[in-house]
C-alpha atoms as a PDB file:
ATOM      1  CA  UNK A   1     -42.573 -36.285  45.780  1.00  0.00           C
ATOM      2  CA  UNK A   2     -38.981 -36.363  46.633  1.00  0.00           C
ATOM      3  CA  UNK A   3     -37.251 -34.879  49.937  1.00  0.00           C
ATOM      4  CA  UNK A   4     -35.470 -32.401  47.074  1.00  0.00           C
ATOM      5  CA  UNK A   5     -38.814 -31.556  45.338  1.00  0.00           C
ATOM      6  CA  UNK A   6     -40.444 -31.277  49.138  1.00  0.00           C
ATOM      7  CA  UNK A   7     -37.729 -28.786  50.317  1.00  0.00           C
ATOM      8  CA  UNK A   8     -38.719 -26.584  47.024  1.00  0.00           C
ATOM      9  CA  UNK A   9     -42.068 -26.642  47.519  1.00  0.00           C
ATOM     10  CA  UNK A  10     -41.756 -25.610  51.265  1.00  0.00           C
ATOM     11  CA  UNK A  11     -39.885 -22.615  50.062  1.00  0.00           C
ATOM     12  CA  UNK A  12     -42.165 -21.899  47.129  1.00  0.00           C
ATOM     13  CA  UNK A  13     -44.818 -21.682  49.353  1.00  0.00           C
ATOM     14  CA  UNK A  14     -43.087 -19.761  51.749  1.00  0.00           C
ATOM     15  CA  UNK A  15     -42.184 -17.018  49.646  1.00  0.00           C
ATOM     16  CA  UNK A  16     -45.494 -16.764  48.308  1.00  0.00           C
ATOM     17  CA  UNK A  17     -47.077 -16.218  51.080  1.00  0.00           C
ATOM     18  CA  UNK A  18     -44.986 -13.438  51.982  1.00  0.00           C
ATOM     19  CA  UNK A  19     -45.794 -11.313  48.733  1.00  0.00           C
ATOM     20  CA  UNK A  20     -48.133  -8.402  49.597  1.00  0.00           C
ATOM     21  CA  UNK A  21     -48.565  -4.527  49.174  1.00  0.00           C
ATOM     22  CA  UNK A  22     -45.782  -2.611  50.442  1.00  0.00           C
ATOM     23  CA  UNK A  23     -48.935  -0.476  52.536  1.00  0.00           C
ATOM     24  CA  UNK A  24     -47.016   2.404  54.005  1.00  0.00           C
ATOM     25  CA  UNK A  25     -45.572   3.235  50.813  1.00  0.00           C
ATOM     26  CA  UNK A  26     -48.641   3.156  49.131  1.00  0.00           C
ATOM     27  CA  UNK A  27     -50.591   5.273  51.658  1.00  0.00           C
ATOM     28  CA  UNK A  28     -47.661   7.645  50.963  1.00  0.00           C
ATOM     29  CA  UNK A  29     -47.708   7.787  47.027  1.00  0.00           C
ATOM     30  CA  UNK A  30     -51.748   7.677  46.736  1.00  0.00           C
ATOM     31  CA  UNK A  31     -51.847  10.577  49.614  1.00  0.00           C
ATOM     32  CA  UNK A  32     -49.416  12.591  47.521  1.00  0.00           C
ATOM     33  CA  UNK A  33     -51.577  11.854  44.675  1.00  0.00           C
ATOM     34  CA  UNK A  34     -54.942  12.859  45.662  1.00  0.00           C
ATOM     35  CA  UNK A  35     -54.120  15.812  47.903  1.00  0.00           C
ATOM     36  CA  UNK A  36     -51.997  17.447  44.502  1.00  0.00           C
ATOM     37  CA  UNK A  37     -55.612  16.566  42.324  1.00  0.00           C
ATOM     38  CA  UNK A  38     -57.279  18.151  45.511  1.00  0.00           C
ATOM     39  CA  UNK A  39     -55.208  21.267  45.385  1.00  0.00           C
ATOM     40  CA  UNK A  40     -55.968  21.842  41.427  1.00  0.00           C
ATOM     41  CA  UNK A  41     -59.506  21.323  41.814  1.00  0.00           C
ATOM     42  CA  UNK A  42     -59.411  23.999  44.242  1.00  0.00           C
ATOM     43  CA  UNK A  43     -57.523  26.000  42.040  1.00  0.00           C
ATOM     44  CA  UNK A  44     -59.913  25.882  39.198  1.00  0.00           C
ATOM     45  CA  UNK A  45     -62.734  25.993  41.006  1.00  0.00           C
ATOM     46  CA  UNK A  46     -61.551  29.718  42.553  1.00  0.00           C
ATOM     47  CA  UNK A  47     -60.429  30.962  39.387  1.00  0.00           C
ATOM     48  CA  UNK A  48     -64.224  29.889  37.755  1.00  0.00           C
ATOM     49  CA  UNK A  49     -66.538  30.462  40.730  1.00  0.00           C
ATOM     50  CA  UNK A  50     -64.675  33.374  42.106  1.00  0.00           C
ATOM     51  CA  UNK A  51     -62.792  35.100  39.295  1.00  0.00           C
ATOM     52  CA  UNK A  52     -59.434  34.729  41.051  1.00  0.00           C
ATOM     53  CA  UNK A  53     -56.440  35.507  38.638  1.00  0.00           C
ATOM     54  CA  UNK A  54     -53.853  32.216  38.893  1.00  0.00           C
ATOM     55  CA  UNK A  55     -51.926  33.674  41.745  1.00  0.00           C
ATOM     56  CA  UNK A  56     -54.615  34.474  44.125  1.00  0.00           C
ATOM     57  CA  UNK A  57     -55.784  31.046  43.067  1.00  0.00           C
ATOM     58  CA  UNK A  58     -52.293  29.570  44.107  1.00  0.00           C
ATOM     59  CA  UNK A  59     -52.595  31.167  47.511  1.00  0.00           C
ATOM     60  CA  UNK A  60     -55.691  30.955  48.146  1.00  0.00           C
ATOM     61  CA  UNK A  61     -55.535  26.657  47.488  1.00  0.00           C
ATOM     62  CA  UNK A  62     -53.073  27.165  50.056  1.00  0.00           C
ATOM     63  CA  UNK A  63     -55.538  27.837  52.542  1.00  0.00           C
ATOM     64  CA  UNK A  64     -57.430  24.061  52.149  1.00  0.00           C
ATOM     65  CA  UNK A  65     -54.158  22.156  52.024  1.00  0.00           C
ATOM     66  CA  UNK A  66     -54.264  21.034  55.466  1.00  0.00           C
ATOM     67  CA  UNK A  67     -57.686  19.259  55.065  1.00  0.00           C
ATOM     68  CA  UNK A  68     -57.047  18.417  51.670  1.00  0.00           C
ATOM     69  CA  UNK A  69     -53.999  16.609  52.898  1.00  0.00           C
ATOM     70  CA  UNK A  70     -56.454  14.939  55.883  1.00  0.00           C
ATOM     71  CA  UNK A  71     -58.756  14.143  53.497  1.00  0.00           C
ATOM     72  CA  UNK A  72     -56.822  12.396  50.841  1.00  0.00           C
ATOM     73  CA  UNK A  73     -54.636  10.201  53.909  1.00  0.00           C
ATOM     74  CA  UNK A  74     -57.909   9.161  55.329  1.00  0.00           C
ATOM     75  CA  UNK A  75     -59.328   8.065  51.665  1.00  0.00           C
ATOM     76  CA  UNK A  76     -56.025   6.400  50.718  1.00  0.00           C
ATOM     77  CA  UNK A  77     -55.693   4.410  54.327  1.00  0.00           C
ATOM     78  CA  UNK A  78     -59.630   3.246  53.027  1.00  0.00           C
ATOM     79  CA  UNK A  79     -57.951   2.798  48.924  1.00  0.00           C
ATOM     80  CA  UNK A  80     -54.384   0.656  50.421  1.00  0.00           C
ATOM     81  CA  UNK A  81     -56.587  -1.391  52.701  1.00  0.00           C
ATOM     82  CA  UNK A  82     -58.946  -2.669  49.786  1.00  0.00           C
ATOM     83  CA  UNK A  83     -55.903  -2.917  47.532  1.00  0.00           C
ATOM     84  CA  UNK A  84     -54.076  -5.085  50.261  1.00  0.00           C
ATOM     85  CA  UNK A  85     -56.591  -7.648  50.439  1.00  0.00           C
ATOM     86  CA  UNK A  86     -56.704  -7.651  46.548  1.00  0.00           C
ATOM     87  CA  UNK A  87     -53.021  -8.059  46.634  1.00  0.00           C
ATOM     88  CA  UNK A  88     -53.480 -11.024  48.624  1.00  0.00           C
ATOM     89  CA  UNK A  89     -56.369 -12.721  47.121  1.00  0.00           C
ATOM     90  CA  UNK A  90     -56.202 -11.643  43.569  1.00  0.00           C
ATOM     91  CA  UNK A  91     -52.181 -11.138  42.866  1.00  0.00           C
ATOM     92  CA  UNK A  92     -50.684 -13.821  45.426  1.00  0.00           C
ATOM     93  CA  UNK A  93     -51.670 -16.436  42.775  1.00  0.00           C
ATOM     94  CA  UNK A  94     -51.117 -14.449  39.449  1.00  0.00           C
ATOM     95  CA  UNK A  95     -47.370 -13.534  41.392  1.00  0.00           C
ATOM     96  CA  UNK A  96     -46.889 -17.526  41.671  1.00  0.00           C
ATOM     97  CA  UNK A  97     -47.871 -18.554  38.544  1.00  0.00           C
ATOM     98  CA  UNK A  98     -45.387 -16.271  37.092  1.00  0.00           C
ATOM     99  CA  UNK A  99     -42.525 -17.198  39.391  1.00  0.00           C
ATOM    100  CA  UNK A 100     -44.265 -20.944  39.018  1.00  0.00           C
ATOM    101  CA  UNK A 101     -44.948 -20.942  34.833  1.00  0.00           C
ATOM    102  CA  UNK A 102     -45.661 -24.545  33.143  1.00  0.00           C
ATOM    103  CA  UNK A 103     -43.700 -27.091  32.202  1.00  0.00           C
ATOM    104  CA  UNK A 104     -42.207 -26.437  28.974  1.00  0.00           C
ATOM    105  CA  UNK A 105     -43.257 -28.238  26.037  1.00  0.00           C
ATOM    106  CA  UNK A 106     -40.178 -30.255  25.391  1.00  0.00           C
ATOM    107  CA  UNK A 107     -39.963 -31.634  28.465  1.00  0.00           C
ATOM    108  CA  UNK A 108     -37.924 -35.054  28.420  1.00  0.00           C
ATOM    109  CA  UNK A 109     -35.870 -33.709  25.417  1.00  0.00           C
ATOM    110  CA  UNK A 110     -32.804 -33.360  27.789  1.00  0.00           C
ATOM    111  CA  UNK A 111     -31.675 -36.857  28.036  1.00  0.00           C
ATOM    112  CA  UNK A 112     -31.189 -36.750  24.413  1.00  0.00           C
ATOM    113  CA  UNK A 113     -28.733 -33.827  25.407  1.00  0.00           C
ATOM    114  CA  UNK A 114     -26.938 -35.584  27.896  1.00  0.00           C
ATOM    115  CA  UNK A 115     -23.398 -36.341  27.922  1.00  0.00           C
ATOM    116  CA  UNK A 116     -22.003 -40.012  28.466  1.00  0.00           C
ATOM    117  CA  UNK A 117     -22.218 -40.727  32.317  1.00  0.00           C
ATOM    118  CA  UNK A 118     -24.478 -37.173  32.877  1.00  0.00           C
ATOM    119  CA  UNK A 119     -27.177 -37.459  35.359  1.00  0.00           C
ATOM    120  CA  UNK A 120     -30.178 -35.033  36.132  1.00  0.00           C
ATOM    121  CA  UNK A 121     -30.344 -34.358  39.969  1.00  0.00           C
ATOM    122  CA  UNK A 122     -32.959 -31.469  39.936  1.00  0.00           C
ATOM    123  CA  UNK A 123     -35.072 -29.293  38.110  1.00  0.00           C
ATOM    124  CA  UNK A 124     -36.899 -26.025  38.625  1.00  0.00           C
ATOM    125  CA  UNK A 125     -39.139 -23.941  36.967  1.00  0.00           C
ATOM    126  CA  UNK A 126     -37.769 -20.603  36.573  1.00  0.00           C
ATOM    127  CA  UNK A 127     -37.811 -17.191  34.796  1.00  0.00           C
ATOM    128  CA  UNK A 128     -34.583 -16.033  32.980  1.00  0.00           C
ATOM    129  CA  UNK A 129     -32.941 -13.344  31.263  1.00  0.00           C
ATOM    130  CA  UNK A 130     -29.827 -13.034  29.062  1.00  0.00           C
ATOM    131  CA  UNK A 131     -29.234 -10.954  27.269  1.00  0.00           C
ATOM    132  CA  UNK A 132     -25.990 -12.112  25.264  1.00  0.00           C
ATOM    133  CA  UNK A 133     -28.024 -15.311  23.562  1.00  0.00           C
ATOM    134  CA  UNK A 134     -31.814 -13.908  23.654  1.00  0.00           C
ATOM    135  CA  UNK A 135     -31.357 -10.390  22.526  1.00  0.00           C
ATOM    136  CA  UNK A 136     -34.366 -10.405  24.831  1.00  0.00           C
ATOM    137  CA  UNK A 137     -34.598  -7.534  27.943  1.00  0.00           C
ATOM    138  CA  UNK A 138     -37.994  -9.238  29.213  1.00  0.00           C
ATOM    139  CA  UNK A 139     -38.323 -12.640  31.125  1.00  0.00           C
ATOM    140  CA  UNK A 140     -38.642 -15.875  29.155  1.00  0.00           C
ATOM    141  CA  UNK A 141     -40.326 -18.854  30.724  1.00  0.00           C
ATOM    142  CA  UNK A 142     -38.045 -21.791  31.098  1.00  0.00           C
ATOM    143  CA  UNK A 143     -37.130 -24.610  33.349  1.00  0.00           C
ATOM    144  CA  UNK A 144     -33.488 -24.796  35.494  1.00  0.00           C
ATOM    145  CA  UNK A 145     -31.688 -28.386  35.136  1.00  0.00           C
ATOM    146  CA  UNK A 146     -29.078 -29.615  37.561  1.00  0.00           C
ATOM    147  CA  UNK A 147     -26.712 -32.273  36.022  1.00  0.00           C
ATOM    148  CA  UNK A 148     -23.669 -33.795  37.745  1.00  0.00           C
ATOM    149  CA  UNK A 149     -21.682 -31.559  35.360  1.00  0.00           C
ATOM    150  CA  UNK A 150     -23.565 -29.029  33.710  1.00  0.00           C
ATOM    151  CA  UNK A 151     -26.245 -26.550  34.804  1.00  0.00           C
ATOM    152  CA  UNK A 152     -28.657 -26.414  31.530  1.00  0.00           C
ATOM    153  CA  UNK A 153     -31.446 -23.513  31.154  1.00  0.00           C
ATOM    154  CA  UNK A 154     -34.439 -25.593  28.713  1.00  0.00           C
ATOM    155  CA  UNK A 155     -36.751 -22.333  27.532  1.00  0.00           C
ATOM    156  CA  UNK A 156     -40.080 -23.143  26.548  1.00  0.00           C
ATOM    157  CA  UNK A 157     -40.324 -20.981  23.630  1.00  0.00           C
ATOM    158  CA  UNK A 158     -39.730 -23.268  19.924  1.00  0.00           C
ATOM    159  CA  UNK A 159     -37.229 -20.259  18.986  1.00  0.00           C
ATOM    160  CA  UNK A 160     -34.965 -20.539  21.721  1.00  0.00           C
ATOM    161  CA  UNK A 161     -31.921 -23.015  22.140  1.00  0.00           C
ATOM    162  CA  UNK A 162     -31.510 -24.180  25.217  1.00  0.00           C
ATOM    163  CA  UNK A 163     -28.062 -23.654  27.026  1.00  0.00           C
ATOM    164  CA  UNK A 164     -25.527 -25.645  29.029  1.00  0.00           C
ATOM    165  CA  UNK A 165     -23.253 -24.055  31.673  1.00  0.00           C
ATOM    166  CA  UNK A 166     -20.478 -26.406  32.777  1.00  0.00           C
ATOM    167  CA  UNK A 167     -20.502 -26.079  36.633  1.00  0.00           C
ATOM    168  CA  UNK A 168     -16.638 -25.351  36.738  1.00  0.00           C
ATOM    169  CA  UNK A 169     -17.718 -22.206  34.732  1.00  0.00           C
ATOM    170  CA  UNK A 170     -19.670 -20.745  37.657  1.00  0.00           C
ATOM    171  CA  UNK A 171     -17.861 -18.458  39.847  1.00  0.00           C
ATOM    172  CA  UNK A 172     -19.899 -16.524  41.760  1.00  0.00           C
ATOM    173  CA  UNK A 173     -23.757 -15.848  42.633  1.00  0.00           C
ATOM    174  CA  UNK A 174     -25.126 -12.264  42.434  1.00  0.00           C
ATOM    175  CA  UNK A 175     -28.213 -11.681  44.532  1.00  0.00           C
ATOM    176  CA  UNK A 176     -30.269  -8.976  42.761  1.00  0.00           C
ATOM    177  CA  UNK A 177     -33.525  -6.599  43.179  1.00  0.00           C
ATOM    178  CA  UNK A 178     -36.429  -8.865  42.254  1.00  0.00           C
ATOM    179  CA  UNK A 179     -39.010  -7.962  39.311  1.00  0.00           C
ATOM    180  CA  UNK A 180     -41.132  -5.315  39.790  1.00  0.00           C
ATOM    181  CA  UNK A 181     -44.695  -5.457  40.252  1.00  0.00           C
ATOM    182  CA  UNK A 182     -47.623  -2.666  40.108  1.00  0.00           C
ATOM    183  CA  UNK A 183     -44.497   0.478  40.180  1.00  0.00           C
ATOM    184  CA  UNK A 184     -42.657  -1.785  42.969  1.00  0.00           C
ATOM    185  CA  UNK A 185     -45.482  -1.395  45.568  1.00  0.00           C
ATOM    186  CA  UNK A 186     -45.660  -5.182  46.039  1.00  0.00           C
ATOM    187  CA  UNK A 187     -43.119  -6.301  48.240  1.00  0.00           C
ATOM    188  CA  UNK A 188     -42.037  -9.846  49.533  1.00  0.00           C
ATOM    189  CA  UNK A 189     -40.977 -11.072  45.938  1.00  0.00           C
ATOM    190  CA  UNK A 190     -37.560 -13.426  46.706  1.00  0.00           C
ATOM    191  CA  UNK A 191     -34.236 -11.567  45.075  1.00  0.00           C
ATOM    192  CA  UNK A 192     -32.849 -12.722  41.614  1.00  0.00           C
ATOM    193  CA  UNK A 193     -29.665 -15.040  41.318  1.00  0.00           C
ATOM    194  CA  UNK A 194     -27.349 -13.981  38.108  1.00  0.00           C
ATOM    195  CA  UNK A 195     -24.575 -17.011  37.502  1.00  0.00           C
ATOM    196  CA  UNK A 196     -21.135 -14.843  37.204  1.00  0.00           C
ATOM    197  CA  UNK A 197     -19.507 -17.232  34.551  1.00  0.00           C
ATOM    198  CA  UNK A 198     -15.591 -16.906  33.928  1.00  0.00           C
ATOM    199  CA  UNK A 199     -16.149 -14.846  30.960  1.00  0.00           C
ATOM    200  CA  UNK A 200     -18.548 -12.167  32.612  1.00  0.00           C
ATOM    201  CA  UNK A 201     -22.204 -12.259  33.590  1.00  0.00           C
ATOM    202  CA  UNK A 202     -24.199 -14.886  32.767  1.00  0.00           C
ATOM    203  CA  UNK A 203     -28.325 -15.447  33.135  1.00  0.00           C
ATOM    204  CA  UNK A 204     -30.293 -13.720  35.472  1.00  0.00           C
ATOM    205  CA  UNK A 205     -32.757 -16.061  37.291  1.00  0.00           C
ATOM    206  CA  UNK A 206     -35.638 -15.450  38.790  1.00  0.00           C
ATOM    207  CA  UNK A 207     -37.960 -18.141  40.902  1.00  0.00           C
ATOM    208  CA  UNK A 208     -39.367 -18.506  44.426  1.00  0.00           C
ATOM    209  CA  UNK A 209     -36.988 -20.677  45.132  1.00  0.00           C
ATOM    210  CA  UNK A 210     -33.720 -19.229  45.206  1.00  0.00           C
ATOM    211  CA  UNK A 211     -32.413 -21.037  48.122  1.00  0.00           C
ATOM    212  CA  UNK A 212     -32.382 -23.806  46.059  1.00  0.00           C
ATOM    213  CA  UNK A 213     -30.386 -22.267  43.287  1.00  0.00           C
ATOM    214  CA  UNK A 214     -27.297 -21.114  45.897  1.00  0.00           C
ATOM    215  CA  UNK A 215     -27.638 -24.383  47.456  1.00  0.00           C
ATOM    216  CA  UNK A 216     -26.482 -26.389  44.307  1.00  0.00           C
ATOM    217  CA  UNK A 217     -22.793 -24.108  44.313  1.00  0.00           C
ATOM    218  CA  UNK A 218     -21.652 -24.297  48.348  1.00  0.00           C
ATOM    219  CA  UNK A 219     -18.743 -23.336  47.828  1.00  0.00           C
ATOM    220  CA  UNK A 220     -19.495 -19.616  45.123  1.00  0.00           C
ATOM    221  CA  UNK A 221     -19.016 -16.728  47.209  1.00  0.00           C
ATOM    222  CA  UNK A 222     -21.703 -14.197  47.030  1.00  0.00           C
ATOM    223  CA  UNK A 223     -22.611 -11.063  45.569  1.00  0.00           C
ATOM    224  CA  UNK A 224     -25.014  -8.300  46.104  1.00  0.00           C
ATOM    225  CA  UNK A 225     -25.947  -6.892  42.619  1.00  0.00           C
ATOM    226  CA  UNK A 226     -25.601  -2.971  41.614  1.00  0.00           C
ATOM    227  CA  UNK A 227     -28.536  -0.825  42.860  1.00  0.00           C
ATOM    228  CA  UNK A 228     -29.451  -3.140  45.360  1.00  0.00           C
ATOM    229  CA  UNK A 229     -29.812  -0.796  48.517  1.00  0.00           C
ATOM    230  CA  UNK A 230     -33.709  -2.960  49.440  1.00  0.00           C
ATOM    231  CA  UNK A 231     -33.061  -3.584  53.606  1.00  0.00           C
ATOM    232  CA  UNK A 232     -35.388  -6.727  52.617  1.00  0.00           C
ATOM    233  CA  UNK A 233     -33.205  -7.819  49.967  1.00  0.00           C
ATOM    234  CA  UNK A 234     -29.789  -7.187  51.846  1.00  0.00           C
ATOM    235  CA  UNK A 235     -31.581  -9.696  54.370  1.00  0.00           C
ATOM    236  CA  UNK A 236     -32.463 -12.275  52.138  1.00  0.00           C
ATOM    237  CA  UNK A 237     -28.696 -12.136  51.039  1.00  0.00           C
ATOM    238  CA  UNK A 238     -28.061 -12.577  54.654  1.00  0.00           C
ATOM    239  CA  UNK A 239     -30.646 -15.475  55.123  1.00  0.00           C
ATOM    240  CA  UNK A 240     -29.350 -17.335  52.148  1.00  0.00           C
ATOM    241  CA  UNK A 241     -25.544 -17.163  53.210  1.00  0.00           C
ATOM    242  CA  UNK A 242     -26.848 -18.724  57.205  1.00  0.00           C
ATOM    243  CA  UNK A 243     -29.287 -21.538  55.186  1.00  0.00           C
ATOM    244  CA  UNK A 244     -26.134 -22.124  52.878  1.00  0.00           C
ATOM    245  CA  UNK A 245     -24.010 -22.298  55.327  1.00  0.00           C
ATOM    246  CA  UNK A 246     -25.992 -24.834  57.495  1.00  0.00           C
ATOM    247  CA  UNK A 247     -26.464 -27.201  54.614  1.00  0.00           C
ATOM    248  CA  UNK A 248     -24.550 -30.213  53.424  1.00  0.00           C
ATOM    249  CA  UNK A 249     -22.466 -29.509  50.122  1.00  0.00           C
ATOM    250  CA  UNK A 250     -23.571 -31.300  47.657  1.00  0.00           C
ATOM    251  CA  UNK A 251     -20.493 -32.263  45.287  1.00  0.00           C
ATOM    252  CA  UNK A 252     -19.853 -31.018  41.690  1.00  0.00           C
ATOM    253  CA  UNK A 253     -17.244 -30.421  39.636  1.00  0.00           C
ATOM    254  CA  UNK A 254     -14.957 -28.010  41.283  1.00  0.00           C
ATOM    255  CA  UNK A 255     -14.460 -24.623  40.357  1.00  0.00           C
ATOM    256  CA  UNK A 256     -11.024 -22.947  39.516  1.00  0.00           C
ATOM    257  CA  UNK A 257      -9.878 -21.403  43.207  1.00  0.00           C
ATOM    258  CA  UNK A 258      -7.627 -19.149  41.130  1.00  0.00           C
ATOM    259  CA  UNK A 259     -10.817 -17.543  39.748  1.00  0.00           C
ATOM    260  CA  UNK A 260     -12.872 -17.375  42.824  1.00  0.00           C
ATOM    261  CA  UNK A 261     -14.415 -13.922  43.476  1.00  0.00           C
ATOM    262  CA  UNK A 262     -14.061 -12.631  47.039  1.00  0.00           C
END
């Protein structure tokens, strides 16, 4: 394993191991849940034990929404804690396999691609979206390839082409909301990184590692993407400008200062 492949793997594995149920948010949503099914069992049951018409039956439900409410935080405090360790044991590893997918099939077919004096300095497994070439809204499975001139996106599906983005063409990162999992109540997922190309937005990427990804353009300011309002997110924006910052460039083609996005 190389120092580059190490340095992935330590932040694979560190991002991992932060993924796990946002609990308080949960608690909240499941609480809200059970204490409404609470109050319409109540309802029903006065309006077919009791006779009550539907508006005596409204305020009488009234009268058990206090320990309905107790009730249903104390069962979803017992609900979140059971679905926290499941998060951790069960949906860690299906959450890293698909920031983590296989190797693609064609694997090796890049140096056919390659220009004359073109070099491969590092890949990555990734996820990616875009729209203009796929016609695609979901994530396709794909692996990231950093050349000495080009950044090229290989997809594993037969159907797809794979692209090449001249480096120069890059002018910007955009850090993004990560995917969602279960209704967003898992939480710790690392941001995506969408490539702002000269001619507009480019592929959204999404991986465990996106360190890695600002690391190979130094010099590309960065962006926080629309909606993105996550405190967690705005601080992995932060953490990735301090990490970028403390790192050594590593050279490429240069970009166009005239284009640079502040």
């Amino acid at each position: 394993m190389t120092s580059n492949d190490s340095t992935i793997f330590d932040e694979e594995t560190r991002r991992s191991n932060e993924v796990r149920l946002a609990f308080g948010r949960a608690v909240m949503y499941s609480t809200v849940v059970l204490t409404l099914l609470y109050e319409l069992l109540v309802i029903v049951v006065l309006q077919r034990q009791f006779g009550f018409s539907l508006l005596k039956s409204l305020v009488g439900s009234l009268l058990f929404l206090p320990q309905g409410l107790f009730g249903s935080f104390l069962i979803s405090l017992a609900l979140c804690g059971l679905l926290a360790v499941m998060v951790r044991m069960v949906l860690r590893p299906v959450v890293t396999l698909w920031y983590h997918p296989s190797r693609p099939q064609n694997e090796g077919m890049l140096e056919f691609r390659l220009g004359a004096g073109e070099t491969i300095r590092q890949e990555l497994p990734i996820r990616w979206r875009w729209l203009d070439h796929t016609g695609r809204r979901g994530w396709s499975i794909g692996t990231l390839a950093l050349t000495n001139r080009r950044l090229w996106i290989l997809p594993q599906r037969w159907d797809q082409e794979p692209h090449a983005i001249d480096l120069s063409e890059v002018v910007a990162l955009e850090i993004g909301q990560p995917p969602r999992f279960l209704g967003g109540l898992v939480e710790g997922l690392p941001p995506t990184v969408t490539l702002v190309l000269k001619q507009g937005e480019g592929p959204t990427l999404a991986t465990l590692a996106p360190q890695t990804i600002v690391s190979w353009f130094p010099d590309r300011p960065l962006r926080r993407g629309f909606f993105v309002d996550d405190k967690r997110v705005l601080e992995t924006i932060d953490e990735l400008a301090a990490n970028r910052s403390r790192e050594r460039p590593r050279p490429h083609a240069p970009a166009d200062q005239n284009l640079r996005i502040l």
